[in-house]
Protein backbone atom coordinates (compact mmCIF):
# COMPACT_ATOMS: atom_id res chain seq x y z
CA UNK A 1 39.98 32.79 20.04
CA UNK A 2 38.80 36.61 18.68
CA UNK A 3 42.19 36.93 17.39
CA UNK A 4 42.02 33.98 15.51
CA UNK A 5 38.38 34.50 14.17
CA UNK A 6 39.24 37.83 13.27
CA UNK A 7 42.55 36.62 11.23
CA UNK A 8 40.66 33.68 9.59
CA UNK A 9 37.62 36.06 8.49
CA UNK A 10 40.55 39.23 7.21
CA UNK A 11 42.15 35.72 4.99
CA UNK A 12 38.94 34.89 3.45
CA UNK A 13 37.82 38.56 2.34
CA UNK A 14 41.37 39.00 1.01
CA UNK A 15 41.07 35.57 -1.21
CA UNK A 16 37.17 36.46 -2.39
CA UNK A 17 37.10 37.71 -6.03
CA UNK A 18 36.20 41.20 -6.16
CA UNK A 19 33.65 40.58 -9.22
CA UNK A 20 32.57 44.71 -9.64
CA UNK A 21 36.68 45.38 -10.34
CA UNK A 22 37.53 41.78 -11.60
CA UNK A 23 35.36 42.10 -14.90
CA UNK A 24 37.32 42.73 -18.23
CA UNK A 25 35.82 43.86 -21.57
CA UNK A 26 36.42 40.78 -24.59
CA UNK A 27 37.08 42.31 -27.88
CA UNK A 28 33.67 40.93 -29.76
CA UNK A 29 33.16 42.05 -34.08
CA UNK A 30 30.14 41.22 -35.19
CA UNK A 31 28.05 42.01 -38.48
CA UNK A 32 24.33 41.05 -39.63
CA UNK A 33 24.98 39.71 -43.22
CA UNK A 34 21.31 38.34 -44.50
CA UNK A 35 17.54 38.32 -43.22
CA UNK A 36 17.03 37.09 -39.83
CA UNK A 37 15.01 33.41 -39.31
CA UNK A 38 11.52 33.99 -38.65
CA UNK A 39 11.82 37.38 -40.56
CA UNK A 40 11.53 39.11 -43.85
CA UNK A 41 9.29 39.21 -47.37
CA UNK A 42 8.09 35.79 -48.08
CA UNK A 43 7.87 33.52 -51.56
CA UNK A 44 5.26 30.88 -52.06
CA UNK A 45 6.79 27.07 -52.51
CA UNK A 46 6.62 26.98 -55.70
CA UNK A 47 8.08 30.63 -56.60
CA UNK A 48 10.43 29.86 -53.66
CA UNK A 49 11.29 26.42 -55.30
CA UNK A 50 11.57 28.08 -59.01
CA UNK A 51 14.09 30.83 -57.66
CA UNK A 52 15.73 29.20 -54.96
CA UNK A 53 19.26 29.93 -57.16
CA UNK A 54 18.65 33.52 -56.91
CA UNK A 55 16.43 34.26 -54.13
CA UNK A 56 16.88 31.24 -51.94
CA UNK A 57 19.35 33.35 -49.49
CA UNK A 58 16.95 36.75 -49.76
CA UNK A 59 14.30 34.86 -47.84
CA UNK A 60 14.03 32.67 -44.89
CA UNK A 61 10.20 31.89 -44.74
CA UNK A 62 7.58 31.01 -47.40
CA UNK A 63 3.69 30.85 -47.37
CA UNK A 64 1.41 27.85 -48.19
CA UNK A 65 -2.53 27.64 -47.42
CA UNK A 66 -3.14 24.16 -45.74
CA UNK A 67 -6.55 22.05 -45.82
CA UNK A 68 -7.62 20.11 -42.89
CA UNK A 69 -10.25 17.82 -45.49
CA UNK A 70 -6.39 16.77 -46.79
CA UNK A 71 -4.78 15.54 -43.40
CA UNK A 72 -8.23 14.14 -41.73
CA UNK A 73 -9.49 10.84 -42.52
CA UNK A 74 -12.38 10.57 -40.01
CA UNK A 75 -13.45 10.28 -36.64
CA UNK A 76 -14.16 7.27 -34.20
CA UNK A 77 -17.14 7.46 -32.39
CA UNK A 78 -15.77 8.62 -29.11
CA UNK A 79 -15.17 11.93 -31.13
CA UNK A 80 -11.36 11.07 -31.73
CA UNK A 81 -10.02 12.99 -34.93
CA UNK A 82 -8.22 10.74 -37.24
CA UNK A 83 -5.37 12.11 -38.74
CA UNK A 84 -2.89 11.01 -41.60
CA UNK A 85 -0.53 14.05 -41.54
CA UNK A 86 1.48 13.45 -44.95
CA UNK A 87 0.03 15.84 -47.11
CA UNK A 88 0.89 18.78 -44.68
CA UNK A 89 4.62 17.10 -44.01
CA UNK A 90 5.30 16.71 -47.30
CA UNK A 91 5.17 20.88 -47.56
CA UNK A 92 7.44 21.23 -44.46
CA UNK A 93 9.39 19.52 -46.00
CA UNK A 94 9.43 20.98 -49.25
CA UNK A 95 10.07 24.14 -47.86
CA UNK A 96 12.48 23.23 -45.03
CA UNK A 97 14.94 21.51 -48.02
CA UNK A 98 15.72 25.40 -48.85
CA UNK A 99 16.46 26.25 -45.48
CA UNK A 100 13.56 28.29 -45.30
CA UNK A 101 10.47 28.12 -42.97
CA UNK A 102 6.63 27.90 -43.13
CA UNK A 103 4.16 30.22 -42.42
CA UNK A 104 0.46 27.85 -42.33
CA UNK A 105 -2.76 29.55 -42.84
CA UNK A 106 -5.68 26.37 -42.45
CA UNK A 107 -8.43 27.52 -44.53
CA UNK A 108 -12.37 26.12 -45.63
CA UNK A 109 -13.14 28.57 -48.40
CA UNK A 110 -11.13 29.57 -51.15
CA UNK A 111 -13.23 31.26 -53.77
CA UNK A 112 -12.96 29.55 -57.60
CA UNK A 113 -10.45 27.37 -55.79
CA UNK A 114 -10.04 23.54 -57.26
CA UNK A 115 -7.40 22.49 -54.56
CA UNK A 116 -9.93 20.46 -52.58
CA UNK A 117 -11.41 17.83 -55.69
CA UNK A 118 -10.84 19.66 -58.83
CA UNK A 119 -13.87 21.82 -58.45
CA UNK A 120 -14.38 25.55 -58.05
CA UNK A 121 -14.54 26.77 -54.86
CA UNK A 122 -15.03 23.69 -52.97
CA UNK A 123 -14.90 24.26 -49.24
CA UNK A 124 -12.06 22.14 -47.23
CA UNK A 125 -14.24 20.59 -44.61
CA UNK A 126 -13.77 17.28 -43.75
CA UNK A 127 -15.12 14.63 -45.96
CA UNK A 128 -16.79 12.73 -42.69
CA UNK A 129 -18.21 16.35 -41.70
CA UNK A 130 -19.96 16.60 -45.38
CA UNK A 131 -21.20 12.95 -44.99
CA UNK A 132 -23.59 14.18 -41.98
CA UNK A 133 -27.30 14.31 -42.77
CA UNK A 134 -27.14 17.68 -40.60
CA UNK A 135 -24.67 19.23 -42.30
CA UNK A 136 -25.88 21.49 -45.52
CA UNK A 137 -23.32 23.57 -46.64
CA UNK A 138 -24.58 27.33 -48.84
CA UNK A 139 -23.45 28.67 -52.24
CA UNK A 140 -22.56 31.78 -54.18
CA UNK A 141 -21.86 32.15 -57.58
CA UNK A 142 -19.76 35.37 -57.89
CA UNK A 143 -18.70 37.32 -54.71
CA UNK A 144 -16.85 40.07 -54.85
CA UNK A 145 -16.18 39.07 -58.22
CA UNK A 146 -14.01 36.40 -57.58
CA UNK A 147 -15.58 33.18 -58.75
CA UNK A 148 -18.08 30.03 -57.33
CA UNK A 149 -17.64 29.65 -53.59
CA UNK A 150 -19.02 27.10 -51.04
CA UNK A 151 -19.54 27.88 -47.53
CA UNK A 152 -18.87 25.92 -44.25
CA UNK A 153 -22.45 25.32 -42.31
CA UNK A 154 -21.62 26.93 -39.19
CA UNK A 155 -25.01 25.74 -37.57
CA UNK A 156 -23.37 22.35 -37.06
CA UNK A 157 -22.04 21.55 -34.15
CA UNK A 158 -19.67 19.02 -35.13
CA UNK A 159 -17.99 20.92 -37.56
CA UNK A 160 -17.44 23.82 -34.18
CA UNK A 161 -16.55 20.79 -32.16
CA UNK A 162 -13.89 19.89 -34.73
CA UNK A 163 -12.21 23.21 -35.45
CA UNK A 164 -11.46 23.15 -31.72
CA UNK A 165 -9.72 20.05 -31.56
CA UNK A 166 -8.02 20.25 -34.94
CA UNK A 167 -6.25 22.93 -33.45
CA UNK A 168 -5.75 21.32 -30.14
CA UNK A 169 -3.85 18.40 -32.13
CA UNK A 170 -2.40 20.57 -34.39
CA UNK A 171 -0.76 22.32 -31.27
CA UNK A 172 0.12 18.88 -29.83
CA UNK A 173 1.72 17.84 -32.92
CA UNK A 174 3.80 20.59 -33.89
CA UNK A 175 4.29 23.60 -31.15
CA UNK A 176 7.81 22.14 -31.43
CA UNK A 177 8.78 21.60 -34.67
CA UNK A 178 11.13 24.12 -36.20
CA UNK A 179 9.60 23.76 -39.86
CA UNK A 180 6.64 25.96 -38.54
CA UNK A 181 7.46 29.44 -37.69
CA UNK A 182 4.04 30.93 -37.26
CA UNK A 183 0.63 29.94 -38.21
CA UNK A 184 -2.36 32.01 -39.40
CA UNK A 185 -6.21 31.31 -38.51
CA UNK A 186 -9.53 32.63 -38.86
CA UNK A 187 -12.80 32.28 -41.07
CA UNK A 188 -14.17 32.81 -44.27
CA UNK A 189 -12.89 33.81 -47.96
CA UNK A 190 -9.13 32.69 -47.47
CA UNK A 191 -9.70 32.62 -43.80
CA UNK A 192 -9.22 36.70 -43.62
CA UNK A 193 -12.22 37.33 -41.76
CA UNK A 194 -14.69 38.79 -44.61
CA UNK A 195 -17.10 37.13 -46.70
CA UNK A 196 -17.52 40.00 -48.79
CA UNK A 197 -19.92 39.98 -52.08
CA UNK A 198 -22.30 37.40 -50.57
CA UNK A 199 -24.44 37.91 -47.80
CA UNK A 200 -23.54 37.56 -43.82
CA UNK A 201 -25.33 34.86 -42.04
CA UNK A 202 -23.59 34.50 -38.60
CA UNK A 203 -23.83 30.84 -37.34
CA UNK A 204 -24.93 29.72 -40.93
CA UNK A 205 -21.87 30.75 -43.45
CA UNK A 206 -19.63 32.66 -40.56
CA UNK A 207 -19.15 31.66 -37.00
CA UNK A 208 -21.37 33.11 -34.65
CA UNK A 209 -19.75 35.52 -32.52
CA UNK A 210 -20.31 33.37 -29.21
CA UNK A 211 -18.25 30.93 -31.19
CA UNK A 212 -15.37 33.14 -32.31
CA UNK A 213 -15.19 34.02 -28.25
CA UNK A 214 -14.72 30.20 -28.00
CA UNK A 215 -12.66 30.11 -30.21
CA UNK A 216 -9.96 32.77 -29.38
CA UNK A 217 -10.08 31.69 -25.94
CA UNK A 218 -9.28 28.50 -27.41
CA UNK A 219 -6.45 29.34 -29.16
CA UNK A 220 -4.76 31.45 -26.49
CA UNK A 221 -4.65 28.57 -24.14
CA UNK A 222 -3.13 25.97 -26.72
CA UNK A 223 -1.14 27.99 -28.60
CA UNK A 224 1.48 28.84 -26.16
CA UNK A 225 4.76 28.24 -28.34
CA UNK A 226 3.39 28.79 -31.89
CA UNK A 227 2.64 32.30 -32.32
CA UNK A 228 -0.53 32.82 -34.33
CA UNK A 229 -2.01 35.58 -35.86
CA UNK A 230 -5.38 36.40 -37.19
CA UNK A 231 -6.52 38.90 -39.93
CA UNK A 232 -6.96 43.08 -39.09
CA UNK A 233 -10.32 42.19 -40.68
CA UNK A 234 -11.07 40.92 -37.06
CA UNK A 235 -11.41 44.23 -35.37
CA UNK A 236 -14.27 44.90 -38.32
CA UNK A 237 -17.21 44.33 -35.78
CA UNK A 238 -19.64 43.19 -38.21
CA UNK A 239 -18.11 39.80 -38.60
CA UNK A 240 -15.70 39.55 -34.91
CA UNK A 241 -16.76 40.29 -31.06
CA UNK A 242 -12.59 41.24 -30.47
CA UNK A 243 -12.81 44.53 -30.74
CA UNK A 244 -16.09 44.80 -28.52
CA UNK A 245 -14.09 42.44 -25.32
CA UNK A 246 -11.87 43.27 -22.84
CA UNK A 247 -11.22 39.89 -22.64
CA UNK A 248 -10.64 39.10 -26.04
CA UNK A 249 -8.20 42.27 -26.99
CA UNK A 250 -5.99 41.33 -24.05
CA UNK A 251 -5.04 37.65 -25.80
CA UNK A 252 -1.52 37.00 -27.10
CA UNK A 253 -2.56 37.19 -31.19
CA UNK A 254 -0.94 38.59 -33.88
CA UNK A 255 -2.31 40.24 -37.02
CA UNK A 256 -2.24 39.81 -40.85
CA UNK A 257 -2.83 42.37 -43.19
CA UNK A 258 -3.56 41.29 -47.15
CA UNK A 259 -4.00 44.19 -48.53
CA UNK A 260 -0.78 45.87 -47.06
CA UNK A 261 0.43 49.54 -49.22
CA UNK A 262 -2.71 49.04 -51.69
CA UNK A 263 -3.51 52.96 -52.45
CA UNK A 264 -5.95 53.83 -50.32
CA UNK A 265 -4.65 51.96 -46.87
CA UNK A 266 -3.71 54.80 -45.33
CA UNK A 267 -6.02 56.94 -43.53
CA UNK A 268 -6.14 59.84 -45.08
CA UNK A 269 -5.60 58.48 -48.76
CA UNK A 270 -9.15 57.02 -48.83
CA UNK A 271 -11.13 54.71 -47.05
CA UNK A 272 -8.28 54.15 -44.94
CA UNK A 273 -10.26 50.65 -43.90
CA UNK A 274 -7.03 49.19 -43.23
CA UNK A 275 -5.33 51.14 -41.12
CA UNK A 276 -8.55 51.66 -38.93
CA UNK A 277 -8.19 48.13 -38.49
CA UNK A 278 -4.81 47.77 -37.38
CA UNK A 279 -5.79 50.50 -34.84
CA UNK A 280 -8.95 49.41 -33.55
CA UNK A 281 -8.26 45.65 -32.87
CA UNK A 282 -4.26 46.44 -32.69
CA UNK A 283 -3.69 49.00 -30.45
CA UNK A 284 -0.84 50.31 -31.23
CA UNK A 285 0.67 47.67 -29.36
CA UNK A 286 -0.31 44.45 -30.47
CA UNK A 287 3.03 44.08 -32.12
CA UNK A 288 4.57 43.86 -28.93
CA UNK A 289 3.60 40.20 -28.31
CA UNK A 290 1.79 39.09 -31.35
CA UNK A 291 3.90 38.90 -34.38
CA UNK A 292 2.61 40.75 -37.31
CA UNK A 293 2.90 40.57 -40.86
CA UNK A 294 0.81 40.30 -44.37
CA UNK A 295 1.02 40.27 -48.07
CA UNK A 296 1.79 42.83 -50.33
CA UNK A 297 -1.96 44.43 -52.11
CA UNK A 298 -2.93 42.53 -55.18
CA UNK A 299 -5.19 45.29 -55.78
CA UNK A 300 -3.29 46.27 -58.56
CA UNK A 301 -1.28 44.05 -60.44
CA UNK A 302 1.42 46.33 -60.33
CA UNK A 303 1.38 46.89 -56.51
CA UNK A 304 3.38 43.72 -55.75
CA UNK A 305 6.30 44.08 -58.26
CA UNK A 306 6.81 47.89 -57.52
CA UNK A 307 6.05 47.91 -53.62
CA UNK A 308 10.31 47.79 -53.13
CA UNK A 309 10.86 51.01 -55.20
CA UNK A 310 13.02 53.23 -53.36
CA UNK A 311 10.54 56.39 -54.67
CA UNK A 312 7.69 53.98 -53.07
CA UNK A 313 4.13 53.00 -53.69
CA UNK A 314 1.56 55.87 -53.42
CA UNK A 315 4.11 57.96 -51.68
CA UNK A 316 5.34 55.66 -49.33
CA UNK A 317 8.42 53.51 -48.72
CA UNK A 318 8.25 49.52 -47.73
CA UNK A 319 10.68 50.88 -45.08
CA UNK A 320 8.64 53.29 -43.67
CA UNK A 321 5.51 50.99 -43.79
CA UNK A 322 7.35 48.25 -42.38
CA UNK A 323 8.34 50.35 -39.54
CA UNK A 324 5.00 52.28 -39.05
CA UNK A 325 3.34 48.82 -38.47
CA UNK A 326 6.35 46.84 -37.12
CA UNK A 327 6.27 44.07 -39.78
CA UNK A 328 8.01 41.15 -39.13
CA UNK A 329 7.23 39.54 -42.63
CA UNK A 330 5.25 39.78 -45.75
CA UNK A 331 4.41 37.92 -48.56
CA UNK A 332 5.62 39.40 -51.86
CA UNK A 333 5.30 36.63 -54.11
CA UNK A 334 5.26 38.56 -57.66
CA UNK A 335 7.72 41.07 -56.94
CA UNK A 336 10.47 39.37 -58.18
CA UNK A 337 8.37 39.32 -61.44
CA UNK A 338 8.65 42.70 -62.19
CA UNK A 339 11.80 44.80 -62.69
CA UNK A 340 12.28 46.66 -59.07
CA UNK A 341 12.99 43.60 -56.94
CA UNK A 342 15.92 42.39 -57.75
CA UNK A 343 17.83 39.62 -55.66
CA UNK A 344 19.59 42.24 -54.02
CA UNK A 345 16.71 44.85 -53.20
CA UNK A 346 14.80 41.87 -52.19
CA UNK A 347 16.98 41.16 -49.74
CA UNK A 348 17.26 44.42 -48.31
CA UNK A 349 13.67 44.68 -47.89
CA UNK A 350 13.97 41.56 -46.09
CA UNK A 351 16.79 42.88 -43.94
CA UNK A 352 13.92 46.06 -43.19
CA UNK A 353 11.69 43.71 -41.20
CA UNK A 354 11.77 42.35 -37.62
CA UNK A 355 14.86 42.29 -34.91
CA UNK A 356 18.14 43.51 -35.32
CA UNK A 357 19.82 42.17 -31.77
CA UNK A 358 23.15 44.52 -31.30
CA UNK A 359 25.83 43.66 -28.43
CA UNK A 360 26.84 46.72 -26.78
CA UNK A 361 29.02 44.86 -23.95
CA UNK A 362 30.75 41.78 -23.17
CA UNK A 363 32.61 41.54 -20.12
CA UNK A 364 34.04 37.94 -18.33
CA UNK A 365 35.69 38.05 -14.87
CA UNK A 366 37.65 34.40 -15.60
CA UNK A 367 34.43 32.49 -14.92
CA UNK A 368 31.64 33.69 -16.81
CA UNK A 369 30.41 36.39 -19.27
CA UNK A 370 27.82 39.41 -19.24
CA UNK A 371 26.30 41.13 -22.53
CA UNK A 372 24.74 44.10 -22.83
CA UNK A 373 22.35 43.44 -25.34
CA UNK A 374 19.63 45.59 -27.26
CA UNK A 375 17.52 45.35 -30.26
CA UNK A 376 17.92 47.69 -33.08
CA UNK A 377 14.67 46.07 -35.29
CA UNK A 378 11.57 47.24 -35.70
CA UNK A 379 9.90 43.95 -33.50
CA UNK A 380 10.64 41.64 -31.18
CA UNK A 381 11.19 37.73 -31.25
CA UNK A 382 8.36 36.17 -30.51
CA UNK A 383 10.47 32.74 -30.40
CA UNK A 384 12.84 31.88 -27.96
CA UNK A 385 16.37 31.99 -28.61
CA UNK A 386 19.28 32.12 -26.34
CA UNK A 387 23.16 33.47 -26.45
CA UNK A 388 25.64 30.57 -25.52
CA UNK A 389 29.39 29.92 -25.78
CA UNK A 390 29.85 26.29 -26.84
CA UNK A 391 27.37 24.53 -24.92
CA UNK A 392 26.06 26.86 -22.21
CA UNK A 393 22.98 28.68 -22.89
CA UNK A 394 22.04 31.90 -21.03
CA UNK A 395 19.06 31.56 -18.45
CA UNK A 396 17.53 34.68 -19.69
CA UNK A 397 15.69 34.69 -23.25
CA UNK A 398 15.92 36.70 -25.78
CA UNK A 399 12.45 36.42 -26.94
CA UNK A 400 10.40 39.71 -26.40
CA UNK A 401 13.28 42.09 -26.48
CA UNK A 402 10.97 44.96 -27.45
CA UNK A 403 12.78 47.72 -30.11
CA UNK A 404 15.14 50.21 -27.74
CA UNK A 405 15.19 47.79 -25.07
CA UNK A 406 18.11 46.44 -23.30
CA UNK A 407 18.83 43.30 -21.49
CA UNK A 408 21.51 41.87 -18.90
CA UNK A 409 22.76 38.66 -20.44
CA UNK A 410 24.88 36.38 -18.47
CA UNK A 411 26.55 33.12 -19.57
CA UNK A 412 28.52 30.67 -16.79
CA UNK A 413 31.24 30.43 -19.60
CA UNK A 414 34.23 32.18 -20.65
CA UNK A 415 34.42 33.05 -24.12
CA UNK A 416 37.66 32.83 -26.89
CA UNK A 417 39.81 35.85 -27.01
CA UNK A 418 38.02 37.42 -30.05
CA UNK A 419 34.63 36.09 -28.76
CA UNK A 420 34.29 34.07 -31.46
CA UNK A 421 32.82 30.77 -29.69
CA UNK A 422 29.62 33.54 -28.41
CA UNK A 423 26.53 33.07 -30.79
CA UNK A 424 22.72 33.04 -30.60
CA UNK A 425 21.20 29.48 -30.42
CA UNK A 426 17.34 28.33 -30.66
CA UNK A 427 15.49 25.28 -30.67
CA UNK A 428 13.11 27.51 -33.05
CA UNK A 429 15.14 27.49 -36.06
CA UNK A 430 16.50 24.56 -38.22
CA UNK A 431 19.79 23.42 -38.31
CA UNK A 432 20.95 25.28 -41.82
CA UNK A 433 20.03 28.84 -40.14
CA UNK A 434 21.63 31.31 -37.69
CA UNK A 435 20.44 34.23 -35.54
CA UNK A 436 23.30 36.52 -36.25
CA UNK A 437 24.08 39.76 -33.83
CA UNK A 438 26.12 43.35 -34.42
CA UNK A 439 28.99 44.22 -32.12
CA UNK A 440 31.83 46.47 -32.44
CA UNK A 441 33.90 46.18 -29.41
CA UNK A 442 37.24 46.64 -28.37
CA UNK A 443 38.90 44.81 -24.94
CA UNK A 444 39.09 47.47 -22.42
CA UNK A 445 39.56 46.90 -18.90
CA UNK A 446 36.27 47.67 -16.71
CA UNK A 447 36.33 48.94 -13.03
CA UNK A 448 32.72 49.44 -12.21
CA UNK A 449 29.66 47.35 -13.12
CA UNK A 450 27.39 47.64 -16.00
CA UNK A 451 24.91 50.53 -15.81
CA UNK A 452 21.23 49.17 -15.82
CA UNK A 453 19.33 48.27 -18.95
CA UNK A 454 16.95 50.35 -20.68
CA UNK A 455 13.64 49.06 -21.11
CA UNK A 456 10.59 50.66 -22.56
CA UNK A 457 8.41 53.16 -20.96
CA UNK A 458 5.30 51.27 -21.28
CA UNK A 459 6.56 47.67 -21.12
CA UNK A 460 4.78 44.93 -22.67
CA UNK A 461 2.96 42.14 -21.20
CA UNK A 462 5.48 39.36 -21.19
CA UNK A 463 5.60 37.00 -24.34
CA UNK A 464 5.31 33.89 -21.21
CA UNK A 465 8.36 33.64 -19.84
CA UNK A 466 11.65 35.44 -20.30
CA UNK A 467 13.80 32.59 -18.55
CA UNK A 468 15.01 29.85 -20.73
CA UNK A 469 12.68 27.65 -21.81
CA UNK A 470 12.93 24.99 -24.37
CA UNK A 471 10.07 25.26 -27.21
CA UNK A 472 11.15 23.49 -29.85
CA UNK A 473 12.80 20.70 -31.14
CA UNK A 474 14.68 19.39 -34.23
């Protein structure tokens, strides 16, 4: 009976793959060919829509304030938000007929702004908010130089009540919808976090800071699969309590910057007010899980067209700006208006921004297939997206691959000859784009496993989960 136990047990060892020797390098070429989705400078609709010949293919994202006044119609009296949400579909839309996606930024004042009823600087509040007897809204005639403005009255409590919800059914609405890419909050001119030129009144015409606690708080726990970002004007502790809380510093926010390569940014070439910012409320390492990006200074006129020269603005390169602070896009709306940013160079400067996913292995053993994968970009994704070969989708997500990283991909599929049935899928992009990857790799046999991946020295805090996990949907 030993014999036979032994024999039976010697068979099955001899007929067990031997995976570590089995495994056989697939000969995989690659090549990244145009800006990444969810990446790169950005166009407004209607400049987007006006050059969409020429420029449609250097972009994949454009830029559009949004007004709640325009998709609410009122509220019942159990404190339900009625919605009619064409106004704000009809830009997705818009935008997602070029292939391209949106980047929202909800806003209430706009100075010299008639996009609300014709009239300057009308806030966008709700119309049923305005109709309260308690509600008693403040007005300056010239801040900062730049025209009538209106201010929200943030002593009512409705109007705090709403802003939480509106995002709460914003979130409900759309945290899977592949039109949106990322959206932008926060409060006062252009919702960047300043009311500068008139005076501050917190909990009158800015949010008290109790509020704003509320508020991020609030946003961190709905906003789980739209990543949101708020202006560097945040960590300015006069208006924002961020800076001043643990708490608050450790949520999952991105940052804005709307000023980004104006002359004096820099510390060092100024003020340097901008760059204290991005260091006080970003760390250093906010880019890590919060996606960041901006628009190109309109403090000149001239800063937006020549921003792409290759001799740079004020002695510094988009590329090395885009690096330093680990841009994943930025508005550049007039640059194509000027002579420097050409189709070409504005795709290149596109190309500059966000990840850059490079296969550095891919091995099957007959059943399935293992990558080696890294990211060559300047920032992670903060979306998830998977690698698949026809219909079978990795467990493990790309999303949060941090620059210099590497990660052990493996699919339960066998891939073509030339690997050319292995791509990048996500439910976070639309149908017309593609996550594209670099590999340059030639079929070799392999007789030992893969050494382990690299990943950073001071990890990030994971952007939620890793694993495979479906956010969005077409």
């Amino acid at each position: 009976m030993k014999r036979t136990r032994l024999l039976f047990l010697i068979l099955t060892l001899a007929t067990m793959p031997c995976r570590a020797q089995s495994w056989q390098s697939v000969e995989l070429k690659r090549s990244i060919t145009h800006p990444q989705p969810m990446t790169g400078l950005v166009l407004w609709p209607e400049e987007a829509r006006n050059r969409n010949a020429t420029y449609g293919k250097t972009i994949q994202l454009e830029f559009s304030y949004c007004l709640p006044c325009k998709v609410v119609t009122g509220c019942e009296d159990d404190g339900t938000i009625l919605y009619d949400w064409t106004w704000f579909e009809n830009i997705l839309n818009d935008v997602s007929s070029r292939g391209h996606q949106l980047i929202a930024r909800f806003r209430y004042e706009y100075p010299s702004s008639r996009d609300v009823d014709g009239n300057k600087g009308t806030t966008a509040v709700p119309a049923y908010i305005k109709a309260r007897d308690d509600y008693n809204e403040t007005f300056s005639e010239n801040p900062g130089g730049d025209g009538p403005t209106y201010y929200a009255d943030w002593s009512n409590s409705e109007l705090r009540r709403f802003t939480l919800q509106f995002y709460t059914d914003f979130a409900q609405r759309y945290a899977h919808d592949p039109r949106l890419a990322f959206l932008e909050v926060g409060f006062g001119h252009w919702s960047e976090y300043h009311i500068y030129g008139t005076t501050l009144q917190l909990g009158k015409n800015f949010p008290t800071k109790a509020f704003q606690r509320q508020f991020f708080q609030h946003l961190d726990t709905i906003m789980t699969d739209i990543p949101w970002a708020v202006s560097i004007d945040a960590g300015d502790k006069t208006y924002s309590p961020v800076t001043e809380s643990s708490v608050l510093m450790k949520k999952r926010f991105g940052l804005f910057d709307d000023s980004f390569m104006h002359e004096t940014h820099e510390i060092g070439s100024g003020s340097g007010y901008n760059e204290k910012c991005w260091n006080a409320i970003g760390k250093g390492t906010r880019w890590q899980t919060g996606v960041c990006g901006g628009e190109i200074s309109y403090y000149s006129s001239n800063d937006q067209k020549n921003f792409l020269s290759p001799n740079g603005l004020y002695g510094r390169t988009w590329e090395e700006q885009a690096a330093k602070y680990h841009i994943t896009f930025m508005i550049a709306n007039d640059a194509p208006r000027g002579g420097v940013a050409t189709a070409a160079r504005f795709r290149k400067g596109s190309m500059a921004t966000g990840y850059r996913f490079v296969v550095k292995t891919c091995e099957t053993d007959g059943t399935s297939t293992r990558l080696l994968v890294t990211n060559e970009g300047i920032a992670p994704l903060y979306r998830d997206a998977w690698f698949a070969i026809g219909d079978v989708r990795s467990e493990t997500s790309l999303r949060g691959l941090l620059p210099g990283e590497e990660r052990l991909i493996e699919i339960q599929a066998v891939p073509s000859a030339d690997g050319s049935n292995l791509k990048i899928v996500s439910n976070c992009i639309l149908p017309r784009q593609e996550i594209q990857f670099e590999a340059d790799i030639t079929a070799t046999k392999v007789t030992s496993p893969l050494p382990s991946p690299k990943e950073s020295k001071e990890p990030a805090r994971p952007l939620h989960s890793r694993r495979q996990k479906v956010s969005c949907s077409w």
